[in-house]
Protein backbone atom coordinates (compact mmCIF):
# COMPACT_ATOMS: atom_id res chain seq x y z
CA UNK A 1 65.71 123.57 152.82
CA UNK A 2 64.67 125.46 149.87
CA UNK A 3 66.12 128.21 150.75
CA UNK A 4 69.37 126.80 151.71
CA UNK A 5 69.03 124.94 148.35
CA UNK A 6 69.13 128.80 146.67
CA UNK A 7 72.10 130.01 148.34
CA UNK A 8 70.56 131.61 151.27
CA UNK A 9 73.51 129.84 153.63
CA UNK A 10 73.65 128.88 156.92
CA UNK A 11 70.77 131.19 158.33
CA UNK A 12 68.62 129.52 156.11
CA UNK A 13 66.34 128.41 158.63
CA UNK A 14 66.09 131.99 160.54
CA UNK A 15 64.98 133.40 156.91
CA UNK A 16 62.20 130.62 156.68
CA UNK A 17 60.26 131.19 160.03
CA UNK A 18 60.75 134.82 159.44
CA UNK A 19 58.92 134.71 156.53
CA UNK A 20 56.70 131.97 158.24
CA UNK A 21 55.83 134.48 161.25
CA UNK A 22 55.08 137.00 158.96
CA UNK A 23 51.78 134.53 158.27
CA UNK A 24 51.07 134.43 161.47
CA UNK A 25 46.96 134.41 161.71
CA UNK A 26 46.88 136.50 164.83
CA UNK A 27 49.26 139.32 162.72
CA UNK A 28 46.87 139.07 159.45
CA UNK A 29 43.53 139.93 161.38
CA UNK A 30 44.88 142.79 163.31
CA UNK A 31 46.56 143.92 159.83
CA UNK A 32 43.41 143.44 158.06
CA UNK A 33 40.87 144.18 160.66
CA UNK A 34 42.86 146.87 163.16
CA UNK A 35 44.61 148.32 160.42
CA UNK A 36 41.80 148.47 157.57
CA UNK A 37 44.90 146.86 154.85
CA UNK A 38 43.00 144.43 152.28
CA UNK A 39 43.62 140.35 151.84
CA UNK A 40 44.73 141.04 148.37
CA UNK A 41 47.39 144.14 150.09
CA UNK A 42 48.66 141.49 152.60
CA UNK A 43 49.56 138.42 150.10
CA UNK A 44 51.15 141.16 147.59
CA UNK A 45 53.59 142.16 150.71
CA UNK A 46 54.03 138.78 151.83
CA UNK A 47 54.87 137.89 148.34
CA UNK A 48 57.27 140.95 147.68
CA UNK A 49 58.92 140.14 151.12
CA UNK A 50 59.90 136.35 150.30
CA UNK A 51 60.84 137.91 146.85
CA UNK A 52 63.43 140.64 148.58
CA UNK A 53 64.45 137.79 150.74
CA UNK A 54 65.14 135.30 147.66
CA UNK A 55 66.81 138.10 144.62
CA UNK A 56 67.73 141.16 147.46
CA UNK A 57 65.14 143.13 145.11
CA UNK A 58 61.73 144.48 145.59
CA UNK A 59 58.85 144.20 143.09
CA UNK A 60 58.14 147.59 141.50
CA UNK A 61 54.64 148.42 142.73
CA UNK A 62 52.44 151.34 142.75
CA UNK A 63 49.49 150.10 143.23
CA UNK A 64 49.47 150.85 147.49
CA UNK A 65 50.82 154.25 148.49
CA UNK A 66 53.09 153.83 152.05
């Protein structure tokens, strides 16, 4: 609802359990665990992901190389 209430239209609810499955706890221990990324690493993408999702614009960041 939130972000149908922001202009996200119709697909709306898609864009919420993406972001949703993107928390999955299975996802975050094999990202943290497998792939050796930190808690901190993993909240700053989730956080820059529902931010691109919201303004179509990424945080500037420079702080984790890809």
């Amino acid at each position: 609802m939130l972000l149908r209430t922001i202009g996200m239209g119709t697909r709306s609810g898609l864009l919420a359990h993406s972001l949703l499955a993107a928390l999955d706890p299975g996802l975050i221990l094999y990202q943290w665990h497998e792939l050796g990324h930190s808690l901190k690493e993993l909240a700053d993408n989730w956080a820059d992901l529902a931010h691109r999702v919201v303004t179509g614009d990424s945080i500037p960041s420079t702080e984790y190389s890809t």
